[in-house]
C-alpha atoms as a PDB file:
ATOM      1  CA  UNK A   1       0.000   0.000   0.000  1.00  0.00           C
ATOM      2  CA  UNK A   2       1.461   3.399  -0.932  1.00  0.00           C
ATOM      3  CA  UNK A   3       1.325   6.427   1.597  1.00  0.00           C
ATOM      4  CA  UNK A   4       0.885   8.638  -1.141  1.00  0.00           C
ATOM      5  CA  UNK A   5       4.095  10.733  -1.016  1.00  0.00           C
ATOM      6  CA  UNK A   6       6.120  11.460  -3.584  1.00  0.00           C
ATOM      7  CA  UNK A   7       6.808   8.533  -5.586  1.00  0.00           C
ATOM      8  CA  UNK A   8      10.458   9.173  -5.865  1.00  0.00           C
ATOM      9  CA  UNK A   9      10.725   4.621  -6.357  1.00  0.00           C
ATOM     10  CA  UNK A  10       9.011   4.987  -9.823  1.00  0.00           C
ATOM     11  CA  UNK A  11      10.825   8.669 -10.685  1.00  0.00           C
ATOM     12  CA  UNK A  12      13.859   8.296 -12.781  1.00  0.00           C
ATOM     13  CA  UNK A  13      16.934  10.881 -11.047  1.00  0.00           C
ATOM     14  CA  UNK A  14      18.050  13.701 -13.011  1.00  0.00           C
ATOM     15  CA  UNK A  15      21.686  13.392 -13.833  1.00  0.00           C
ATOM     16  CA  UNK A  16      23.397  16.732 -15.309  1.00  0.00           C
ATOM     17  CA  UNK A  17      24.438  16.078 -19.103  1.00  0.00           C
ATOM     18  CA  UNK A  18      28.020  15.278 -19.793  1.00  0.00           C
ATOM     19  CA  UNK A  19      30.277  18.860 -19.952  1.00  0.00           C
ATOM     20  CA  UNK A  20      27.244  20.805 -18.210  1.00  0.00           C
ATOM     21  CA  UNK A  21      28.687  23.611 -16.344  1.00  0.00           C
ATOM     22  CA  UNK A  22      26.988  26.237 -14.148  1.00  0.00           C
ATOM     23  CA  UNK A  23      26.150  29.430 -14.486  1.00  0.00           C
ATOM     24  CA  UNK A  24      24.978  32.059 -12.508  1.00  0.00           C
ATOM     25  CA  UNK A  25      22.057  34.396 -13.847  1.00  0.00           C
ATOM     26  CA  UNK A  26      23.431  36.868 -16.587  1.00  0.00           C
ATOM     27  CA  UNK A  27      24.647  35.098 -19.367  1.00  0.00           C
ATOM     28  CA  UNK A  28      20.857  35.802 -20.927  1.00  0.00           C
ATOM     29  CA  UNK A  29      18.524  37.795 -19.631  1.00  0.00           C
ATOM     30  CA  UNK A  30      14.911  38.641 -21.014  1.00  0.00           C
ATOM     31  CA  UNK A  31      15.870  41.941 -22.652  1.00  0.00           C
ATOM     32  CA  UNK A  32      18.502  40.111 -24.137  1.00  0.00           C
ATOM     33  CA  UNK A  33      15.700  37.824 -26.513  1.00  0.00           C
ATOM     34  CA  UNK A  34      13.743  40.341 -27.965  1.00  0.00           C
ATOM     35  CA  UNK A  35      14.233  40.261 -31.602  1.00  0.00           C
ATOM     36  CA  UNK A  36      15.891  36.419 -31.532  1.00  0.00           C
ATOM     37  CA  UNK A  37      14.277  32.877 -31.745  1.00  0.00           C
ATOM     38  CA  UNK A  38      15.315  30.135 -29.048  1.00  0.00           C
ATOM     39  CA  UNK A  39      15.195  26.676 -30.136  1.00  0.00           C
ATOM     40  CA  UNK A  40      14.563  24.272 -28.278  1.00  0.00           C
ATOM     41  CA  UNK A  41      17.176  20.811 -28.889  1.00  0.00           C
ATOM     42  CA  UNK A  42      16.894  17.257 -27.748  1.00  0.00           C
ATOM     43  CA  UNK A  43      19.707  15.214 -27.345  1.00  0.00           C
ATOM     44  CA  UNK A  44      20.450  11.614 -25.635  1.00  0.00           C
ATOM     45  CA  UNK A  45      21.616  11.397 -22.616  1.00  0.00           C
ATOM     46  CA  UNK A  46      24.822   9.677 -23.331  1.00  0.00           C
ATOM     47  CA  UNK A  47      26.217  12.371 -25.864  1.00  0.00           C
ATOM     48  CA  UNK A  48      27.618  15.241 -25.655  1.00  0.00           C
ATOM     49  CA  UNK A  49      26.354  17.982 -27.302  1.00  0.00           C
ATOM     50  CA  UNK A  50      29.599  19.032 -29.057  1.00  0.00           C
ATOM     51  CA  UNK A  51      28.327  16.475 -31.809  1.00  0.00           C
ATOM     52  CA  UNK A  52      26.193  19.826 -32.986  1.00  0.00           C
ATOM     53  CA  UNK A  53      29.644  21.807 -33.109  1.00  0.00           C
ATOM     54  CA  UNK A  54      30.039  22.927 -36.959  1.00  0.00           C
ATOM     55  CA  UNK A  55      26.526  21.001 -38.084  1.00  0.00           C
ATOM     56  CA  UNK A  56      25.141  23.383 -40.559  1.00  0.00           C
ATOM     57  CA  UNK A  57      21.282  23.557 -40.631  1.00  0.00           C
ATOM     58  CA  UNK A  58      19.445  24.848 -43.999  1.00  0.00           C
ATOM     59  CA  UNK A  59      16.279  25.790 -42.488  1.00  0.00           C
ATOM     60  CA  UNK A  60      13.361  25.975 -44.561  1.00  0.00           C
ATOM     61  CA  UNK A  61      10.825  29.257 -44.583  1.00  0.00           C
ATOM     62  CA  UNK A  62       8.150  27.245 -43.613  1.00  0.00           C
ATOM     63  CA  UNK A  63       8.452  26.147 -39.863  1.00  0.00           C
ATOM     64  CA  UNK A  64       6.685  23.214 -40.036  1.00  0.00           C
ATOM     65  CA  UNK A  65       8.337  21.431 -42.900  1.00  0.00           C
ATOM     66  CA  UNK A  66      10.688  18.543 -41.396  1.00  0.00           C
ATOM     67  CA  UNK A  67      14.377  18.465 -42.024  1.00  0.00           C
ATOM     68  CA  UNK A  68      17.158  15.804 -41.639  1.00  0.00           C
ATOM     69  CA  UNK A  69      20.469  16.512 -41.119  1.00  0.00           C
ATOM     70  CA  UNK A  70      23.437  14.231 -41.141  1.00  0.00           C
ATOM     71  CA  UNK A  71      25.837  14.000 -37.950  1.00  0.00           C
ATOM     72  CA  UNK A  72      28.923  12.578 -37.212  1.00  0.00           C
ATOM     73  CA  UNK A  73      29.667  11.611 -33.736  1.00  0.00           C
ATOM     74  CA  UNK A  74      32.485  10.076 -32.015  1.00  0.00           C
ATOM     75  CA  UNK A  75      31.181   6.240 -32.334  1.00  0.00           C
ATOM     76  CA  UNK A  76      27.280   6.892 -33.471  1.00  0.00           C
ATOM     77  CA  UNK A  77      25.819   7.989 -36.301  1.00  0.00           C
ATOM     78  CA  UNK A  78      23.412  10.548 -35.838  1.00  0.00           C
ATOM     79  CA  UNK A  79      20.588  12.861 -37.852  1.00  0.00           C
ATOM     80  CA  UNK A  80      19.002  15.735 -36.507  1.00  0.00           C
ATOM     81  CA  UNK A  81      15.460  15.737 -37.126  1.00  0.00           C
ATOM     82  CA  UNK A  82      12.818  19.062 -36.796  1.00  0.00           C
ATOM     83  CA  UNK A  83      10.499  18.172 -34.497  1.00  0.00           C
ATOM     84  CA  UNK A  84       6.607  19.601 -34.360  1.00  0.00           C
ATOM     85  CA  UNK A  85       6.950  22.652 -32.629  1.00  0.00           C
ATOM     86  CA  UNK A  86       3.422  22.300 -31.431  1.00  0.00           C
ATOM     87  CA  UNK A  87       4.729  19.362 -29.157  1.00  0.00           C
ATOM     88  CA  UNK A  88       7.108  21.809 -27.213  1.00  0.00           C
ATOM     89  CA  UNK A  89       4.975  24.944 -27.390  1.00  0.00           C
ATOM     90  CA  UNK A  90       4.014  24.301 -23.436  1.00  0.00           C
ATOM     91  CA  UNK A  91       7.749  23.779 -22.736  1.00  0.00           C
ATOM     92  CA  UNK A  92       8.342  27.179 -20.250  1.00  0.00           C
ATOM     93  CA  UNK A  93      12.056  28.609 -20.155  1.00  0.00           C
ATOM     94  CA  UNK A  94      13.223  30.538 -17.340  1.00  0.00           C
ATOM     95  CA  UNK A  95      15.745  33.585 -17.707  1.00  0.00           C
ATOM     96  CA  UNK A  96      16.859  35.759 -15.225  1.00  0.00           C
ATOM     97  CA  UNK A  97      15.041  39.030 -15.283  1.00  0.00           C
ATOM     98  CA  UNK A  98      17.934  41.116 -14.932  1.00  0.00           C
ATOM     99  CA  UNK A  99      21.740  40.743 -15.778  1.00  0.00           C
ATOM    100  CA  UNK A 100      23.455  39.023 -12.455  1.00  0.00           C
ATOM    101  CA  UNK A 101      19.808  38.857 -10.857  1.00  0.00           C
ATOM    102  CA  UNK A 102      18.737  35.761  -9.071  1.00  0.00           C
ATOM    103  CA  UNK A 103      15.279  36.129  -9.538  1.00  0.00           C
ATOM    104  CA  UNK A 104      13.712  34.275 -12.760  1.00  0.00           C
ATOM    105  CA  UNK A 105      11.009  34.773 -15.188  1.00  0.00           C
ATOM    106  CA  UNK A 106       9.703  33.318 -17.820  1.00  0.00           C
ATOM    107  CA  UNK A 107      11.490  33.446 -21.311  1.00  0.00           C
ATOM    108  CA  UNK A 108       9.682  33.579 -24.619  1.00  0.00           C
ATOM    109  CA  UNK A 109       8.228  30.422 -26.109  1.00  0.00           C
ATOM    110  CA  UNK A 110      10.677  28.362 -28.636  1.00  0.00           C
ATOM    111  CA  UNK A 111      10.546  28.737 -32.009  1.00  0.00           C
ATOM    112  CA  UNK A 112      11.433  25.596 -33.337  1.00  0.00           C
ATOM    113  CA  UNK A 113      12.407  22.616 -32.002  1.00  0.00           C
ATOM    114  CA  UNK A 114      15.383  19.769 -32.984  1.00  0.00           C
ATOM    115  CA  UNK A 115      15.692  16.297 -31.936  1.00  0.00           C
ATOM    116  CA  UNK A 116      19.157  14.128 -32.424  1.00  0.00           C
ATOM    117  CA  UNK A 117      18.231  11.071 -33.209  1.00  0.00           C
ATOM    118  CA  UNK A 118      20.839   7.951 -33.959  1.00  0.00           C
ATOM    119  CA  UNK A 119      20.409   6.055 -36.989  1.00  0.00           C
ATOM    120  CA  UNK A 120      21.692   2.859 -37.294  1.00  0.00           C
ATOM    121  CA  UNK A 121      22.065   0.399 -40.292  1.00  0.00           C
ATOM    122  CA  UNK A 122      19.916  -2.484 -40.716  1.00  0.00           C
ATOM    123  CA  UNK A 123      21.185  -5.174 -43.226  1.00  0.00           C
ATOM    124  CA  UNK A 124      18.919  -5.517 -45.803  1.00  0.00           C
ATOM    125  CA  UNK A 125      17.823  -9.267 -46.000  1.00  0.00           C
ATOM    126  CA  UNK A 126      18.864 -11.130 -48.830  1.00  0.00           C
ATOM    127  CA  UNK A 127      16.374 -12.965 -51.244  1.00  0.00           C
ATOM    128  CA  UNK A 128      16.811 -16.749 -50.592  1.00  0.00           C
ATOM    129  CA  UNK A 129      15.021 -18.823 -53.279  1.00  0.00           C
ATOM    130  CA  UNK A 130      13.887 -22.470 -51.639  1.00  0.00           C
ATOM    131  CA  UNK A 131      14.782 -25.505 -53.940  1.00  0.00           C
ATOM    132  CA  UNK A 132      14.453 -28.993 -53.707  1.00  0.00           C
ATOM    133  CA  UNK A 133      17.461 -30.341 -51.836  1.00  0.00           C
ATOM    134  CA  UNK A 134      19.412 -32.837 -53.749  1.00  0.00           C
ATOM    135  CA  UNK A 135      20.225 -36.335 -52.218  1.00  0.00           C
ATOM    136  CA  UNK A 136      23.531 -35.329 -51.423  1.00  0.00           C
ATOM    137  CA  UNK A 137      22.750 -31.973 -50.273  1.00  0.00           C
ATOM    138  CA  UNK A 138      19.983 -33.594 -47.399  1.00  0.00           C
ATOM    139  CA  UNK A 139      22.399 -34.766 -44.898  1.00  0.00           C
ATOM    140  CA  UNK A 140      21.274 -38.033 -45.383  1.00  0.00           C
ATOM    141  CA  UNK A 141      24.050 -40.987 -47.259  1.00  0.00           C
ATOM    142  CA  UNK A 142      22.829 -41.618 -51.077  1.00  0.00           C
ATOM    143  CA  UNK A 143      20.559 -44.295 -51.473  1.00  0.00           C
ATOM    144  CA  UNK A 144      21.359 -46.754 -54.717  1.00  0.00           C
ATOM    145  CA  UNK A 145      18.689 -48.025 -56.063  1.00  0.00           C
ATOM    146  CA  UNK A 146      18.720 -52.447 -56.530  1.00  0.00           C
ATOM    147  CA  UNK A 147      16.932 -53.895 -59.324  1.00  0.00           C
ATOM    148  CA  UNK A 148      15.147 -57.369 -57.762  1.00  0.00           C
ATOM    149  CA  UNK A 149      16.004 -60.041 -60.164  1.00  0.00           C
ATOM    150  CA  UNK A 150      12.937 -62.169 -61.034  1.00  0.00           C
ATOM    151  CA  UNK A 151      13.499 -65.840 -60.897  1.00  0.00           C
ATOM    152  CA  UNK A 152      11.574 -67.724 -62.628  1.00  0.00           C
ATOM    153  CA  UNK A 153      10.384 -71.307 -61.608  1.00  0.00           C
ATOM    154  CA  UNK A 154      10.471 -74.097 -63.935  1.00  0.00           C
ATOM    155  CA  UNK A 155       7.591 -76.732 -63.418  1.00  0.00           C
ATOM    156  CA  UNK A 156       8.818 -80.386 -62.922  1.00  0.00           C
END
């Protein structure tokens, strides 16, 4: 029976992304995004997000259009994919109001939204073509056929 706290069994812990490094309110500030889009990227987990370092993305006038881009990472394969920016339109960024302020408020929403995805190669299947197997080919030793020689019986 569960007391009805928080559940913190069936929640997964956050664990900071690989190369993530603090800051302290002032590197953007609200002011500061007037007149810019923020995008909003997903990556795994596992990577580091220098695999987007020098990945050129052609973006296409209309924001909903998908796109694919190759990437190259350090053992994976990757594309980055446009995602529907309807699916992180609720997604709320905080900024700090003021440069070097500790107090927060919310950013503008993102204007489009990424996901890296990895690919990975499936080997296509060949065509195999079924055919009778030949006596040899069955695993069992050739069978030679014997011709029964008739004898005939002579009446007395």
């Amino acid at each position: 029976m569960s007391d009805g706290g928080s559940g913190s069994d069936s929640e997964e812990e956050f664990v900071l992304p690989p190369g993530f490094e603090s800051v302290t309110g002032g590197s953007i500030t609200k002011s500061c995004l007037e007149n810019k889009e923020l995008w909003f990227f997903r990556i795994p987990k596992n990577e580091d997000a220098s695999v987007l370092h020098g990945v050129t993305i052609k973006l296409p006038k209309d924001k909903r259009a998908t796109i694919e881009v190759p990437v190259q990472g350090a053992t994976k394969q990757f594309k980055l994919t446009s995602s529907d920016t309807h699916l992180y339109s609720q997604v709320i960024n905080l900024v700090p109001d003021k440069k070097n302020s500790q107090n927060f408020v919310p950013g503008k929403p993102f204007a489009r939204s990424f996901s890296l995805v990895e690919t990975v190669e499936v080997p296509k299947k060949r065509d195999v073509v079924a055919t009778e197997p030949s006596p040899a080919m069955d695993g069992s030793p050739a069978k030679k056929k014997s011709k029964k020689s008739k004898k005939h019986r002579t009446a007395e």
